[in-house]
C-alpha atoms as a PDB file:
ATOM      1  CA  UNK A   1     -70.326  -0.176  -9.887  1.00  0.00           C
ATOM      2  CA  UNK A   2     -72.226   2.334 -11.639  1.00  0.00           C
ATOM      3  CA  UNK A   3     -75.967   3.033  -9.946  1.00  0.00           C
ATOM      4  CA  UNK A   4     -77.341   1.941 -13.683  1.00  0.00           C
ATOM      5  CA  UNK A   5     -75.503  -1.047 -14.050  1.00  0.00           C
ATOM      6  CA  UNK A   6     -78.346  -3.137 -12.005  1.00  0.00           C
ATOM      7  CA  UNK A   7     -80.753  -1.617 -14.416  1.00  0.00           C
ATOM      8  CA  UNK A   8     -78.759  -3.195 -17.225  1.00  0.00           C
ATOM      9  CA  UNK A   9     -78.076  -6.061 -16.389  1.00  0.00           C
ATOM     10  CA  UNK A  10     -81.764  -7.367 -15.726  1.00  0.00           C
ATOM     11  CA  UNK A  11     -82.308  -6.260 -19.305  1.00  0.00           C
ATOM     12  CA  UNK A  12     -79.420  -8.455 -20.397  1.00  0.00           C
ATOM     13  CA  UNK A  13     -81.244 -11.074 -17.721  1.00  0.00           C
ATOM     14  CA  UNK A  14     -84.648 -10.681 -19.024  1.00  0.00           C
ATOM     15  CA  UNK A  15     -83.654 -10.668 -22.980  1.00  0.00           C
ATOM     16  CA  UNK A  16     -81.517 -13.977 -22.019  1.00  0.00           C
ATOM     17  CA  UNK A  17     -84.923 -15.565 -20.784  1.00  0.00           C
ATOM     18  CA  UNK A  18     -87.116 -14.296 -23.322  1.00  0.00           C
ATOM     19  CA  UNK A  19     -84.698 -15.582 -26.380  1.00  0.00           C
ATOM     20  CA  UNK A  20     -83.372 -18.696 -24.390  1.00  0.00           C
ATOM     21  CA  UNK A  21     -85.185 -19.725 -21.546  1.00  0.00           C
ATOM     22  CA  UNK A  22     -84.032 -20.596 -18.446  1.00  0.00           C
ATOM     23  CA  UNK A  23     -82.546 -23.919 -18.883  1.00  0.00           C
ATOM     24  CA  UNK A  24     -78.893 -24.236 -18.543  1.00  0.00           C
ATOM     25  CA  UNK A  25     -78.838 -26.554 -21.791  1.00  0.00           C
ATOM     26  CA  UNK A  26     -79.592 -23.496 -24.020  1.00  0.00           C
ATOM     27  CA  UNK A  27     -76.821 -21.227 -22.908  1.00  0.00           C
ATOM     28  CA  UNK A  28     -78.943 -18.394 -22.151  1.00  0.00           C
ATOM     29  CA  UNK A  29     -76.446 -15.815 -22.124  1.00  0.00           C
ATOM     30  CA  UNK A  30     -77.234 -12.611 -23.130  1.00  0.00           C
ATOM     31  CA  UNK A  31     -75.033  -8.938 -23.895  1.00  0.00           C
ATOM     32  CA  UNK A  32     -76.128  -5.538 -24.286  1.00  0.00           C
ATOM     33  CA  UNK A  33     -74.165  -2.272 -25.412  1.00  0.00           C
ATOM     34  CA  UNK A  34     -75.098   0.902 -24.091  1.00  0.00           C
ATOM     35  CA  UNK A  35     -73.538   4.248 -25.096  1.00  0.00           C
ATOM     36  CA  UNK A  36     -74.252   7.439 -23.313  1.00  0.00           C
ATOM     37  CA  UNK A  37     -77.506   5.570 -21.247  1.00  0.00           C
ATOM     38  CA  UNK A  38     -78.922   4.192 -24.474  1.00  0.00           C
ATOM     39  CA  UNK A  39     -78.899   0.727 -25.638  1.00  0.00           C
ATOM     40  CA  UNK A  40     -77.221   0.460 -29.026  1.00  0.00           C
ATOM     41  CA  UNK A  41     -77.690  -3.974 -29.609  1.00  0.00           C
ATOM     42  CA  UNK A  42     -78.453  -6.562 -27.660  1.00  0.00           C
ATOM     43  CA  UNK A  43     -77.943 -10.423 -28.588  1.00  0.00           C
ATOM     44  CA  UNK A  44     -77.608 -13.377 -26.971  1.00  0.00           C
ATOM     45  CA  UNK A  45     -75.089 -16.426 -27.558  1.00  0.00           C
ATOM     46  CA  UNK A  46     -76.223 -18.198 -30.729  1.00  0.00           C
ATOM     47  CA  UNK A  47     -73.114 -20.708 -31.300  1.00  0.00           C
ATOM     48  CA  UNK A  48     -75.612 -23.315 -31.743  1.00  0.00           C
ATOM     49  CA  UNK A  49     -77.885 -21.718 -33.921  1.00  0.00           C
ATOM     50  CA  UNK A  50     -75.356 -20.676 -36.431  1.00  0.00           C
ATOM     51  CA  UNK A  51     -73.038 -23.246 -36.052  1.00  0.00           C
ATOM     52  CA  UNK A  52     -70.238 -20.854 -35.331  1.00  0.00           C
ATOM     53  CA  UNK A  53     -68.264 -20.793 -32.660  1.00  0.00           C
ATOM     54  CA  UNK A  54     -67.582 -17.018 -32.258  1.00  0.00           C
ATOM     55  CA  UNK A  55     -71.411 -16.307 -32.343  1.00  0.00           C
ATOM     56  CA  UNK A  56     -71.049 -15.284 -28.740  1.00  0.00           C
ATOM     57  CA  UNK A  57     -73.796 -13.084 -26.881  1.00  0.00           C
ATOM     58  CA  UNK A  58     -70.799 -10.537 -26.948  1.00  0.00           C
ATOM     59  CA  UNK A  59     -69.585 -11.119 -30.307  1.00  0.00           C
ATOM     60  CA  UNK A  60     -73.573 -11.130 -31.788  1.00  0.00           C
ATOM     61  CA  UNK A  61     -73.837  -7.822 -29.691  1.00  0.00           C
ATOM     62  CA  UNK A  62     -71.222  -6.170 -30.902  1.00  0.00           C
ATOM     63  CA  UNK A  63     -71.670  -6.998 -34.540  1.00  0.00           C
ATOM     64  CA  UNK A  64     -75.275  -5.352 -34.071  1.00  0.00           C
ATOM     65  CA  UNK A  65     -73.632  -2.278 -32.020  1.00  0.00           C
ATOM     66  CA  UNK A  66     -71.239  -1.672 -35.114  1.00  0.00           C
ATOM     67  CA  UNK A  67     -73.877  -1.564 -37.349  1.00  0.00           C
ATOM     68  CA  UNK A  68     -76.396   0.283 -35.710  1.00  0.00           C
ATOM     69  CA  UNK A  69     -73.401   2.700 -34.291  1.00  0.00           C
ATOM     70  CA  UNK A  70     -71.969   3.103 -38.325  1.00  0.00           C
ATOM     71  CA  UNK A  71     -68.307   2.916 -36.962  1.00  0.00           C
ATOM     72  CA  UNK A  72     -66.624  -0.999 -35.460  1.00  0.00           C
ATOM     73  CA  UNK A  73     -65.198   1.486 -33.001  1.00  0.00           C
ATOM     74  CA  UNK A  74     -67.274   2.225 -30.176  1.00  0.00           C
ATOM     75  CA  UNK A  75     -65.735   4.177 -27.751  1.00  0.00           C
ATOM     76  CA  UNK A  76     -67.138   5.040 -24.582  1.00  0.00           C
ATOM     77  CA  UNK A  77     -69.941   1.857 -24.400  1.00  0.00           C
ATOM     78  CA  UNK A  78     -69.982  -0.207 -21.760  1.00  0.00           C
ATOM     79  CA  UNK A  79     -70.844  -4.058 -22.931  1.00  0.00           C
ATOM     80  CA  UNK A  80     -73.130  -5.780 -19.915  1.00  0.00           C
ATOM     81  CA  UNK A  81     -73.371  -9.264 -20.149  1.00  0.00           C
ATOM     82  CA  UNK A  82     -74.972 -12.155 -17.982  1.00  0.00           C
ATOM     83  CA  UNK A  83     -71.879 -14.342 -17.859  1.00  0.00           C
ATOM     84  CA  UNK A  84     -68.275 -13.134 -17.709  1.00  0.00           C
ATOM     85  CA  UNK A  85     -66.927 -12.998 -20.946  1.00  0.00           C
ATOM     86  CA  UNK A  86     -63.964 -15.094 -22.488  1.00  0.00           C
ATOM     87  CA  UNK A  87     -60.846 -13.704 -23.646  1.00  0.00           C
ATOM     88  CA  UNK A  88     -62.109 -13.661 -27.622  1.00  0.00           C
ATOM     89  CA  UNK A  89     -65.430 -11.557 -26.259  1.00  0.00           C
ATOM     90  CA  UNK A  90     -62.501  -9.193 -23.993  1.00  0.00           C
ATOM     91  CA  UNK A  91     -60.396  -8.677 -26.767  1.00  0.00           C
ATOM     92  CA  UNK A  92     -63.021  -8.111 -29.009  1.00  0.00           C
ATOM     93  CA  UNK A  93     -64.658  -5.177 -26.628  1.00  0.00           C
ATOM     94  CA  UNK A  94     -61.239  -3.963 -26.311  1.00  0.00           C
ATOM     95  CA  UNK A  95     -60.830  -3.725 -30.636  1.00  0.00           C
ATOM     96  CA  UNK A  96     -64.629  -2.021 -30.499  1.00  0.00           C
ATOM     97  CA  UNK A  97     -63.173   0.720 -28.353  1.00  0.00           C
ATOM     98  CA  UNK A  98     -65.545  -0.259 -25.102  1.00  0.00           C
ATOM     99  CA  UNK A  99     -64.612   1.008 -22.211  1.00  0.00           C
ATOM    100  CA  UNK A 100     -66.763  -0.640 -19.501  1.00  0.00           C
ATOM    101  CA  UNK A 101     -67.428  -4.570 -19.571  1.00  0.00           C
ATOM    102  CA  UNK A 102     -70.039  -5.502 -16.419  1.00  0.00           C
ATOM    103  CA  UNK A 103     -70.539  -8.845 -15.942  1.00  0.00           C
ATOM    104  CA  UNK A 104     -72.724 -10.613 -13.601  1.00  0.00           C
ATOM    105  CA  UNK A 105     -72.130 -14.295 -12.834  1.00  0.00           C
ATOM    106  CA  UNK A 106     -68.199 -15.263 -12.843  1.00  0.00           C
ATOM    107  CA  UNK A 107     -66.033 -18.014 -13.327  1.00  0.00           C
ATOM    108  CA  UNK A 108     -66.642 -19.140  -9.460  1.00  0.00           C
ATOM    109  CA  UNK A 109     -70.257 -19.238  -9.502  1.00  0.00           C
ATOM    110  CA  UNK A 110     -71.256 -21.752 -12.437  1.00  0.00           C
ATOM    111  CA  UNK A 111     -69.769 -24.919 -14.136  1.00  0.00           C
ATOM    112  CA  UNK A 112     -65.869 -24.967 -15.159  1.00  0.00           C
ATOM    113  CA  UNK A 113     -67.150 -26.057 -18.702  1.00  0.00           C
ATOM    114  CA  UNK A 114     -68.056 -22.439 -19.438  1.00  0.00           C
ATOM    115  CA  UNK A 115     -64.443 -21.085 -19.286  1.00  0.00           C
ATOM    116  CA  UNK A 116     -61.562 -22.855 -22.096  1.00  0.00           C
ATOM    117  CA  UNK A 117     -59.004 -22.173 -19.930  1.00  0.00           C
ATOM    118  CA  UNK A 118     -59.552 -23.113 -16.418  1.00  0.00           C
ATOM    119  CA  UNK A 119     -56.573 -21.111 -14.991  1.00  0.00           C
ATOM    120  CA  UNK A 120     -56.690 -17.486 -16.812  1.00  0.00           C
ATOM    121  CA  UNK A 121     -59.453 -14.947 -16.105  1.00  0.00           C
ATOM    122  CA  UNK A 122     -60.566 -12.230 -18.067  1.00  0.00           C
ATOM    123  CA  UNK A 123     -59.037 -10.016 -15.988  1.00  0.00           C
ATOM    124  CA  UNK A 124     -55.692 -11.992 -16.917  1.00  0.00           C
ATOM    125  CA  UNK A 125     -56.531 -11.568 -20.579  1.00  0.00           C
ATOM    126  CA  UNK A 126     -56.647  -7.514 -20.025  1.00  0.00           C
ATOM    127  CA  UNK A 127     -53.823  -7.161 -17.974  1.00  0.00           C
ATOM    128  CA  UNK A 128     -51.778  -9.279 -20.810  1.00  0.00           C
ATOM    129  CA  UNK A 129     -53.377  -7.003 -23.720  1.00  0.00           C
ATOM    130  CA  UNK A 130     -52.034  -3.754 -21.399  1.00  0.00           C
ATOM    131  CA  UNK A 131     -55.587  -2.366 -21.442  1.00  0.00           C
ATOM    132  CA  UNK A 132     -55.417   0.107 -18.577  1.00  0.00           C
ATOM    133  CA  UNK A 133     -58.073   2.181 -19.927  1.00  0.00           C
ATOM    134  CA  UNK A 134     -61.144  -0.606 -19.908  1.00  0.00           C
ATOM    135  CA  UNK A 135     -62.918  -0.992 -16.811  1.00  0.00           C
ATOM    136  CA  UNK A 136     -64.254  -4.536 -15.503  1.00  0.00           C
ATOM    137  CA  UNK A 137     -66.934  -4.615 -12.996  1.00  0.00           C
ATOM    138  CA  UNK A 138     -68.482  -8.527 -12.037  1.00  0.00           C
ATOM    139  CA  UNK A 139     -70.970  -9.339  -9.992  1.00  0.00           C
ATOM    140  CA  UNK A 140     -73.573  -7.601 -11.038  1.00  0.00           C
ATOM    141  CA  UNK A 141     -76.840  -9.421 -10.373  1.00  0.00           C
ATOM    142  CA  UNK A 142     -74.088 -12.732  -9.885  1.00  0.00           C
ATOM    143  CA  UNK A 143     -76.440 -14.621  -8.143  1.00  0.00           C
ATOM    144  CA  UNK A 144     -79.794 -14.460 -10.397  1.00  0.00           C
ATOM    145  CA  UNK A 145     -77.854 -14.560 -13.686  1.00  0.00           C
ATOM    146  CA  UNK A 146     -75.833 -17.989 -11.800  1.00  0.00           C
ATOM    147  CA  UNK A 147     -79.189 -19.332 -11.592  1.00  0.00           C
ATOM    148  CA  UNK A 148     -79.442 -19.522 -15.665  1.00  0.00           C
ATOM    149  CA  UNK A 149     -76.425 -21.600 -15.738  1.00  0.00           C
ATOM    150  CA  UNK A 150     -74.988 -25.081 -14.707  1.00  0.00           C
ATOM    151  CA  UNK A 151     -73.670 -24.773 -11.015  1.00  0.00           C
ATOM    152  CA  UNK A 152     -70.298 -25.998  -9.885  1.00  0.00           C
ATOM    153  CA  UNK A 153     -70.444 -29.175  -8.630  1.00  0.00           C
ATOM    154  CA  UNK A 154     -73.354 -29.662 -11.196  1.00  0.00           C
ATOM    155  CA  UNK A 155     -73.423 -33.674 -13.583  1.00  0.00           C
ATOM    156  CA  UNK A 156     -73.863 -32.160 -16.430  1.00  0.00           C
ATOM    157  CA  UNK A 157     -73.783 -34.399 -19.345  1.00  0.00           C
ATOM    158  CA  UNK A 158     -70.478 -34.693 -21.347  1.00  0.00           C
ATOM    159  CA  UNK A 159     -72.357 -34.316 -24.932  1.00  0.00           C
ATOM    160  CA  UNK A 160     -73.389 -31.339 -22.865  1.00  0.00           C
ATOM    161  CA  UNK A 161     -70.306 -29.456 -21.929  1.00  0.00           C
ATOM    162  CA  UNK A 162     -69.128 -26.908 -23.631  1.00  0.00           C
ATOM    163  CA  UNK A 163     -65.043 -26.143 -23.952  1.00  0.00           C
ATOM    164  CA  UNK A 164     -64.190 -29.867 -23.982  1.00  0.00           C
END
């Protein structure tokens, strides 16, 4: 962990609040791309909203970075986002040329129902796609970005759950 990362990632926090809110049922989960200490985008997940399922805080990030960067390619950003990302949000970093994806809360500290596949990580997704050269760095800020999120253990709904 980098000594800015914590700096980051309550910006991703605090933009996930002030688009979402903090209830779990809006999937406040926010991204942010930063390239040489400056942030290029920032978006939070909008699946709902747009009625398309790769509208992604991650995806909506990057999609803003490109733009605003003039190139898809990125190299040398580092993507922060308040959930770990899932493999299409990896892969996608890793076709934008980022280098660094921090992450605060994980698979282990909120609801199964965020993840599609319950036994691969991300860091199974990198490791497949033979990406030595990206970094991954999680728990940043784990347990204040969990708090935005169903919990394990959590009832939530079934019309609720996401990945079902």
């Amino acid at each position: 962990m980098r000594h800015e990362d914590e700096h980051w990632m309550r910006q991703a926090h605090d933009h996930a609040v002030a688009e979402k809110g903090s209830d779990p049922a809006n999937t406040p989960i926010a991204a942010l791309l930063v390239l040489d200490g400056k942030e290029v985008a920032r978006g939070v997940n909008r699946t709902e909203e747009c009625c398309d399922a790769t509208a992604h805080a991650e995806i909506v990030t990057l999609r803003s970075g490109g733009q605003a960067h003039g190139d898809m390619r990125i190299e040398g950003a580092t993507l922060y986002s308040t959930l770990q990302p899932c493999g299409m949000c990896t892969f996608a970093s890793i076709w934008a040329g980022v280098s660094r994806i921090v992450y605060a809360a994980g698979r282990d500290d909120v609801h199964e129902m965020y993840f599609e596949d319950r036994h691969l990580s991300t860091l199974d997704y990198v490791a497949d796609a033979y990406k030595d050269d990206l970094e991954l760095v999680g728990g940043v800020l784990a347990q204040e970005c969990a708090q935005l999120y169903f919990r394990p253990g959590d009832e939530v709904p079934e019309e609720d759950q996401a990945n079902e």
